[in-house]
C-alpha atoms as a PDB file:
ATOM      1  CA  UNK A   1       8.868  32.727  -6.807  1.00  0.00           C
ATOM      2  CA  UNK A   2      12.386  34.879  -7.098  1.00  0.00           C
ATOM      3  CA  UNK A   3      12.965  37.783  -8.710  1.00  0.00           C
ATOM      4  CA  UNK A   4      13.966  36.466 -11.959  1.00  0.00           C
ATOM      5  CA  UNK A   5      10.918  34.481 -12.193  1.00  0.00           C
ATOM      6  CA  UNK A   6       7.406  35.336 -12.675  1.00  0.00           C
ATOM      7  CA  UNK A   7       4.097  34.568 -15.000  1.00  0.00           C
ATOM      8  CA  UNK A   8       2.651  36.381 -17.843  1.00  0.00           C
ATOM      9  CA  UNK A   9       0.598  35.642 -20.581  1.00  0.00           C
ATOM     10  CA  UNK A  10       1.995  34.212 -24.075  1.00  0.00           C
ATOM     11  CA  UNK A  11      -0.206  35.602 -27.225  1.00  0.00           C
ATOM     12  CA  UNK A  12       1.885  33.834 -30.073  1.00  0.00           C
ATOM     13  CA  UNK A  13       4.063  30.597 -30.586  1.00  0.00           C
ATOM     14  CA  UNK A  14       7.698  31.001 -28.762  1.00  0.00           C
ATOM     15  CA  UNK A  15       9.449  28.017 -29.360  1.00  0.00           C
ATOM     16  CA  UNK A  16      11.872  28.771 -27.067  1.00  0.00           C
ATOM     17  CA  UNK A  17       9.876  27.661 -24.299  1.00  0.00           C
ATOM     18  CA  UNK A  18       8.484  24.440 -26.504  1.00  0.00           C
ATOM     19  CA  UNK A  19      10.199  22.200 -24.985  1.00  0.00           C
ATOM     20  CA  UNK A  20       9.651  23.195 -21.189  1.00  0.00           C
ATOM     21  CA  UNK A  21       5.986  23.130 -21.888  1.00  0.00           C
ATOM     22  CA  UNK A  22       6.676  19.709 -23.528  1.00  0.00           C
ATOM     23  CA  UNK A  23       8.734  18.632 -20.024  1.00  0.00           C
ATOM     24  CA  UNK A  24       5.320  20.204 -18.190  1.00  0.00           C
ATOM     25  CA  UNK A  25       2.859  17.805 -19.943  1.00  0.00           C
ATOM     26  CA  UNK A  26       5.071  14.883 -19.536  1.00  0.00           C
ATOM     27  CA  UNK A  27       6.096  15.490 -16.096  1.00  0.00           C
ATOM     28  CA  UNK A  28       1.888  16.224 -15.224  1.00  0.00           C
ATOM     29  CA  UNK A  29       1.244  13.294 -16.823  1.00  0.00           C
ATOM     30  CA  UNK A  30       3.447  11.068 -15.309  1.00  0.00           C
ATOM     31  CA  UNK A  31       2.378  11.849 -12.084  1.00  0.00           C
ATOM     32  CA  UNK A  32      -0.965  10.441 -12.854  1.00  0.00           C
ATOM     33  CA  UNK A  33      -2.708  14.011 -13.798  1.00  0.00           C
ATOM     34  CA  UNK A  34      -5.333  12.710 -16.442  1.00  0.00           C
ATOM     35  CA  UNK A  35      -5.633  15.564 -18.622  1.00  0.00           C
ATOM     36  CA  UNK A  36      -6.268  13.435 -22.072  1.00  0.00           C
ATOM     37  CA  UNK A  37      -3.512  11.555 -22.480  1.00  0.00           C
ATOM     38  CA  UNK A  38      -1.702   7.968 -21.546  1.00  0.00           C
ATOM     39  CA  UNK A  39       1.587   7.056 -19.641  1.00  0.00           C
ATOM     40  CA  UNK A  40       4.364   6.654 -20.745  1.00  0.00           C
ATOM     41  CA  UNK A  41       3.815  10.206 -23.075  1.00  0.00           C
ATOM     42  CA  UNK A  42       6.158  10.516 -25.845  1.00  0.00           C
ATOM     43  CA  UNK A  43       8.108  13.795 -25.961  1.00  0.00           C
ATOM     44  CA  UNK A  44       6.574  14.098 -29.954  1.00  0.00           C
ATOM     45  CA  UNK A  45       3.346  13.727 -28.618  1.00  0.00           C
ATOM     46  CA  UNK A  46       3.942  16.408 -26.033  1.00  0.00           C
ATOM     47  CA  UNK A  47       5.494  18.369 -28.586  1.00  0.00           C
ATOM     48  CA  UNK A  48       2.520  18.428 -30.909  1.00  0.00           C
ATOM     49  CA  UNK A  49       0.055  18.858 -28.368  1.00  0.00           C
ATOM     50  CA  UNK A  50       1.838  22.155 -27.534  1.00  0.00           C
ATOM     51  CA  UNK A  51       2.133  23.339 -31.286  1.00  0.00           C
ATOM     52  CA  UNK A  52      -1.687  22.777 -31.653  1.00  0.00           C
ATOM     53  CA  UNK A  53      -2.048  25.166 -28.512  1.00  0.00           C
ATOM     54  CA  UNK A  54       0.565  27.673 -29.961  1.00  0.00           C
ATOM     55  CA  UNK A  55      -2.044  27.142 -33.073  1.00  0.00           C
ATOM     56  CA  UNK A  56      -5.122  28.136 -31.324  1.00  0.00           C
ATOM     57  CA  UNK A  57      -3.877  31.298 -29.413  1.00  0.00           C
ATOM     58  CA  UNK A  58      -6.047  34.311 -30.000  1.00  0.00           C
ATOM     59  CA  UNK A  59     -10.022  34.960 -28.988  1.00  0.00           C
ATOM     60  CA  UNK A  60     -10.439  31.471 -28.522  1.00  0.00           C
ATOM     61  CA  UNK A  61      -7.684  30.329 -26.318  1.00  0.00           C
ATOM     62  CA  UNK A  62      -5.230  32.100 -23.916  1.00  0.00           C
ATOM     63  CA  UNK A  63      -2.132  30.650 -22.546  1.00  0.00           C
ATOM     64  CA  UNK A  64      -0.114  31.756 -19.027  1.00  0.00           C
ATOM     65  CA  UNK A  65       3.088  30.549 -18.114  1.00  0.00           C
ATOM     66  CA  UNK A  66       5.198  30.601 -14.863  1.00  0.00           C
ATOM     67  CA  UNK A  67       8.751  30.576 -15.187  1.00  0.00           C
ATOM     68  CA  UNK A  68      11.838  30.339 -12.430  1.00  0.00           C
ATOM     69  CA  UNK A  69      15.310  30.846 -13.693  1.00  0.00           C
ATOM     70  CA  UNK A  70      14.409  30.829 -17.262  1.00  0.00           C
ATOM     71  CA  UNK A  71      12.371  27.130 -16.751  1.00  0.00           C
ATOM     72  CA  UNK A  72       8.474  26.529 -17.301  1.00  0.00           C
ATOM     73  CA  UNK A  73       7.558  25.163 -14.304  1.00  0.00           C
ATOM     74  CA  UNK A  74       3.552  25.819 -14.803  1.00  0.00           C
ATOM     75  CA  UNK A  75       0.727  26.727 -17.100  1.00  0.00           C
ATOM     76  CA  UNK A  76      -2.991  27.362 -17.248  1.00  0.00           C
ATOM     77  CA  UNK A  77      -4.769  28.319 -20.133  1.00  0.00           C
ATOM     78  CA  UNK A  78      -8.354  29.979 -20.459  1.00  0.00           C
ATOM     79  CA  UNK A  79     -10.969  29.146 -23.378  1.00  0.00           C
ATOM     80  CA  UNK A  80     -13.407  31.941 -23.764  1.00  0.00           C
ATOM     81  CA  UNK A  81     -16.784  30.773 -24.746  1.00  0.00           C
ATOM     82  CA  UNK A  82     -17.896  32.151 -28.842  1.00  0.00           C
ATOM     83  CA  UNK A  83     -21.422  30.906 -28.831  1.00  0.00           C
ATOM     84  CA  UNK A  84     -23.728  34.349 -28.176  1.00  0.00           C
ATOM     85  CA  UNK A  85     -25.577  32.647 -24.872  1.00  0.00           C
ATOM     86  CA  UNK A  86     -21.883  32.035 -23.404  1.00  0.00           C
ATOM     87  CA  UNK A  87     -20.217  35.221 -24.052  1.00  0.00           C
ATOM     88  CA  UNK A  88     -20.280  35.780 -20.282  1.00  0.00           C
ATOM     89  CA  UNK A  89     -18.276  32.526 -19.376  1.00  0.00           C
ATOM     90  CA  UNK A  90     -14.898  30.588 -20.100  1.00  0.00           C
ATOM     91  CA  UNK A  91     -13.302  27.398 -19.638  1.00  0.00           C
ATOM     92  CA  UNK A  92     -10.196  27.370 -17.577  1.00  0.00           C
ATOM     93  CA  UNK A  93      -8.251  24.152 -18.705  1.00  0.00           C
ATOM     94  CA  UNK A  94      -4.635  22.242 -18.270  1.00  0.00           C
ATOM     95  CA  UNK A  95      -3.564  23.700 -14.856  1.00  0.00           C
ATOM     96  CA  UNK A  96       0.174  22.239 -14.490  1.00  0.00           C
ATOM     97  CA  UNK A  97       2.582  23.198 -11.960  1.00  0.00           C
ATOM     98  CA  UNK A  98       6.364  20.640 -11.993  1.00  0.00           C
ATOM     99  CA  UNK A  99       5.825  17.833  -9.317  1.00  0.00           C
ATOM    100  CA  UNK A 100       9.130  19.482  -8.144  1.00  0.00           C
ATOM    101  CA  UNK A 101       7.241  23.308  -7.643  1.00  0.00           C
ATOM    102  CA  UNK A 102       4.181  22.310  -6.282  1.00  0.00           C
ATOM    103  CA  UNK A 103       3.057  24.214  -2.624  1.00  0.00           C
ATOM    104  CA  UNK A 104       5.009  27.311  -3.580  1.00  0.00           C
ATOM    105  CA  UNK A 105       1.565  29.522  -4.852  1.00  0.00           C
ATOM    106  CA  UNK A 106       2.366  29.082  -8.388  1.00  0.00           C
ATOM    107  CA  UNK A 107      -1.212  27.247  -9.359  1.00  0.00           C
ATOM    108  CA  UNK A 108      -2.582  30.171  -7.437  1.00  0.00           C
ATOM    109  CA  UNK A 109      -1.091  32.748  -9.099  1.00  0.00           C
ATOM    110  CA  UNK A 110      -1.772  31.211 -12.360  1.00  0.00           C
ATOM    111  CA  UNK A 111      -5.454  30.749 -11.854  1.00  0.00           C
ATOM    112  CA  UNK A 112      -5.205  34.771 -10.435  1.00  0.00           C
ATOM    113  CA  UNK A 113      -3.487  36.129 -13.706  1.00  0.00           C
ATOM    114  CA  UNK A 114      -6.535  33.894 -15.780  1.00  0.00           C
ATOM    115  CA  UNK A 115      -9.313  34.944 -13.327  1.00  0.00           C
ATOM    116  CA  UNK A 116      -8.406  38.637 -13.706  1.00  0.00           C
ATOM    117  CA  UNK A 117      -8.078  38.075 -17.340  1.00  0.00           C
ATOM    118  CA  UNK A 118     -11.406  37.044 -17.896  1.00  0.00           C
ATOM    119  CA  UNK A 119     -13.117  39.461 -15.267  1.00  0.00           C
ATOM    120  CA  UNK A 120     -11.271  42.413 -17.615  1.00  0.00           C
ATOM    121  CA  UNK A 121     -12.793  40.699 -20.928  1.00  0.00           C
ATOM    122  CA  UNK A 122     -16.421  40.712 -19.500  1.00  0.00           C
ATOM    123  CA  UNK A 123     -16.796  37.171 -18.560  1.00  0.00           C
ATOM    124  CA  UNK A 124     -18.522  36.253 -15.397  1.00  0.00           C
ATOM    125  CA  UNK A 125     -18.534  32.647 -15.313  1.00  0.00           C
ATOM    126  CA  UNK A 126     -15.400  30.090 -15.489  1.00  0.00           C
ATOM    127  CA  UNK A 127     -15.825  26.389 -15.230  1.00  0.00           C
ATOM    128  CA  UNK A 128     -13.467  23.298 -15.635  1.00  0.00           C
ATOM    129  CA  UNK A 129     -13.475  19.780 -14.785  1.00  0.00           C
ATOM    130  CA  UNK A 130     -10.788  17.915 -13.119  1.00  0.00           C
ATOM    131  CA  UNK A 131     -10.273  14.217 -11.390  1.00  0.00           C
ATOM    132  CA  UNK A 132     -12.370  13.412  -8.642  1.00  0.00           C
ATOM    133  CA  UNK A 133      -9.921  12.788  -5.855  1.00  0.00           C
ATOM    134  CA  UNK A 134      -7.116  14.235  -7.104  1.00  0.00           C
ATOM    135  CA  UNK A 135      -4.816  16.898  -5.437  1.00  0.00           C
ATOM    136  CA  UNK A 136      -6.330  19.526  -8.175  1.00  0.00           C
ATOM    137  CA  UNK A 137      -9.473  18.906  -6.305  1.00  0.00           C
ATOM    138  CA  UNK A 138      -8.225  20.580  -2.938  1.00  0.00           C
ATOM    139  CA  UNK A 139      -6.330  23.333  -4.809  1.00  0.00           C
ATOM    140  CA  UNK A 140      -9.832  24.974  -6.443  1.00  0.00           C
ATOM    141  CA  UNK A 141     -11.916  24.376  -3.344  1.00  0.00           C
ATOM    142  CA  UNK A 142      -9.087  26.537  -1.590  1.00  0.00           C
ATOM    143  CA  UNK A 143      -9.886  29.184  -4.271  1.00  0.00           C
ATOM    144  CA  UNK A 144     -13.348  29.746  -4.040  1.00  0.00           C
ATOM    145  CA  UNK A 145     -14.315  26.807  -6.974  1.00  0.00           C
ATOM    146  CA  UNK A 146     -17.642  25.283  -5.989  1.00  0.00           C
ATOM    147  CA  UNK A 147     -18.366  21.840  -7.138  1.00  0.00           C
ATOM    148  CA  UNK A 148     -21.389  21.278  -9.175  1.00  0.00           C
ATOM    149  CA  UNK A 149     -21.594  17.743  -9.990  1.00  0.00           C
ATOM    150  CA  UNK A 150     -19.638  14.411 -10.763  1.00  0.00           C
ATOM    151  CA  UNK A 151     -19.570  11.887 -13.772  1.00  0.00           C
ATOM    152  CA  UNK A 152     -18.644   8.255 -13.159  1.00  0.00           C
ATOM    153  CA  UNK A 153     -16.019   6.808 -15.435  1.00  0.00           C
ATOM    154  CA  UNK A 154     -15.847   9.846 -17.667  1.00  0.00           C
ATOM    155  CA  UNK A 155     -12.349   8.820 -18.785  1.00  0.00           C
ATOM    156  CA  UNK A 156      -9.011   7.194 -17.950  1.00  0.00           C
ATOM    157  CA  UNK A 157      -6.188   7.723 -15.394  1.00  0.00           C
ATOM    158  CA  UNK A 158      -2.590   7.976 -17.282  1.00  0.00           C
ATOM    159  CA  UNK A 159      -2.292   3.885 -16.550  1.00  0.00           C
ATOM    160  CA  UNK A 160      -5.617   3.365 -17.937  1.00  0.00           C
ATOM    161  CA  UNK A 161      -8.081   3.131 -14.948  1.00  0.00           C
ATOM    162  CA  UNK A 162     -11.464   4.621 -15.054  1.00  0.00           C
ATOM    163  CA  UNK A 163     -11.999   7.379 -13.073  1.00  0.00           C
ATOM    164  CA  UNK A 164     -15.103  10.034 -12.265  1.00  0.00           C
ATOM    165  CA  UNK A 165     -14.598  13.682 -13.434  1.00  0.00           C
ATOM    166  CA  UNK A 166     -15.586  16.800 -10.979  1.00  0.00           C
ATOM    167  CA  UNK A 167     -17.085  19.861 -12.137  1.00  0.00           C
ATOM    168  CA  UNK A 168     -16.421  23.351 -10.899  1.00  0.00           C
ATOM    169  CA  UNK A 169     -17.345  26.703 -11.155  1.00  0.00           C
ATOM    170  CA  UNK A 170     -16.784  30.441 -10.186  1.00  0.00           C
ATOM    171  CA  UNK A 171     -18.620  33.312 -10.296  1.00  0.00           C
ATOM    172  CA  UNK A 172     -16.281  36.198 -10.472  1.00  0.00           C
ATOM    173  CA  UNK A 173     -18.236  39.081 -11.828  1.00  0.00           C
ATOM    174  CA  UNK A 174     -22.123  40.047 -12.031  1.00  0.00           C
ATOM    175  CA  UNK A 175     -23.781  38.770 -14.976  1.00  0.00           C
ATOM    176  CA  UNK A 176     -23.360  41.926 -17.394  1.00  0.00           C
ATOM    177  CA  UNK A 177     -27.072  43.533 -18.009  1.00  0.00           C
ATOM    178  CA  UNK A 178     -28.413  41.705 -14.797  1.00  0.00           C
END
């Protein structure tokens, strides 16, 4: 990444970077990521997918962005467990780096900023799910995601094909009180 580029962490809606996020989605999802929705995705539906995130930001959902030149060009987000048995853990969710970005250490340093994030607010647990087979797969065994377990036809590709679903996990602090 240059110098005028970087990630950090957005706490409120900015819709001045609504519509990058919007290209993000559209551009994951055409490329077959299946992260909930169908190809071709509308640029509305993209658009209010990202204004329901904007919606949720706060204790129960954090948002990183990296950005080159001004442009999104990848997100991850973090969703912090409420219930009082799961305080220690967190979902990390919607990983996207632009088909055009990819190999450059941008997924890595967004999973970093959202790994360090949740180590500082006292959770020692992170989990997500992604595509079995897919690319994504390769990118979280490379950072220290173990798999623990596989569903068969949990949900659709972007075209519509059934697909299995991969779970992961990482342990990146000591259970607190343990």
């Amino acid at each position: 990444m240059t110098a005028t580029s970087g990630i950090r962490r957005v706490t409120e809606p900015e819709h001045r970077i609504a519509d990058g996020l919007a290209r993000l989605l559209i551009d994951a999802v055409d490329g077959g990521a299946s992260v909930g929705f169908l190809a071709p995705l509308a640029r509305e539906t993209a658009a209010q997918y990202w204004a329901a995130v904007f919606s949720s930001l706060g204790r129960e959902l954090h948002l990183w962005i990296a950005e080159q030149e001004g442009e999104v060009v990848g997100s991850v987000q973090l969703a912090p467990c409420g219930k009082e048995n799961g305080r220690h853990r967190a979902e990390v969710q919607k990983l996207f780096v632009l088909a055009s970005r990819r190999g450059r250490g941008i997924a890595s340093r967004l999973m970093a900023e959202a790994e360090n994030f949740a180590r500082a607010d006292a959770r020692s647990l992170l989990v997500l799910d992604t595509q079995a087979g897919s690319a994504a797969e390769s990118v979280y065994r490379r950072l220290g995601w173990q798999r623990a377990g596989e569903i068969p036809m949990y949900a659709v590709t972007p075209e519509g094909e059934p697909h299995a679903t991969v779970y992961y996990y990482k342990m990146i602090a000591p259970l607190a009180g343990r």
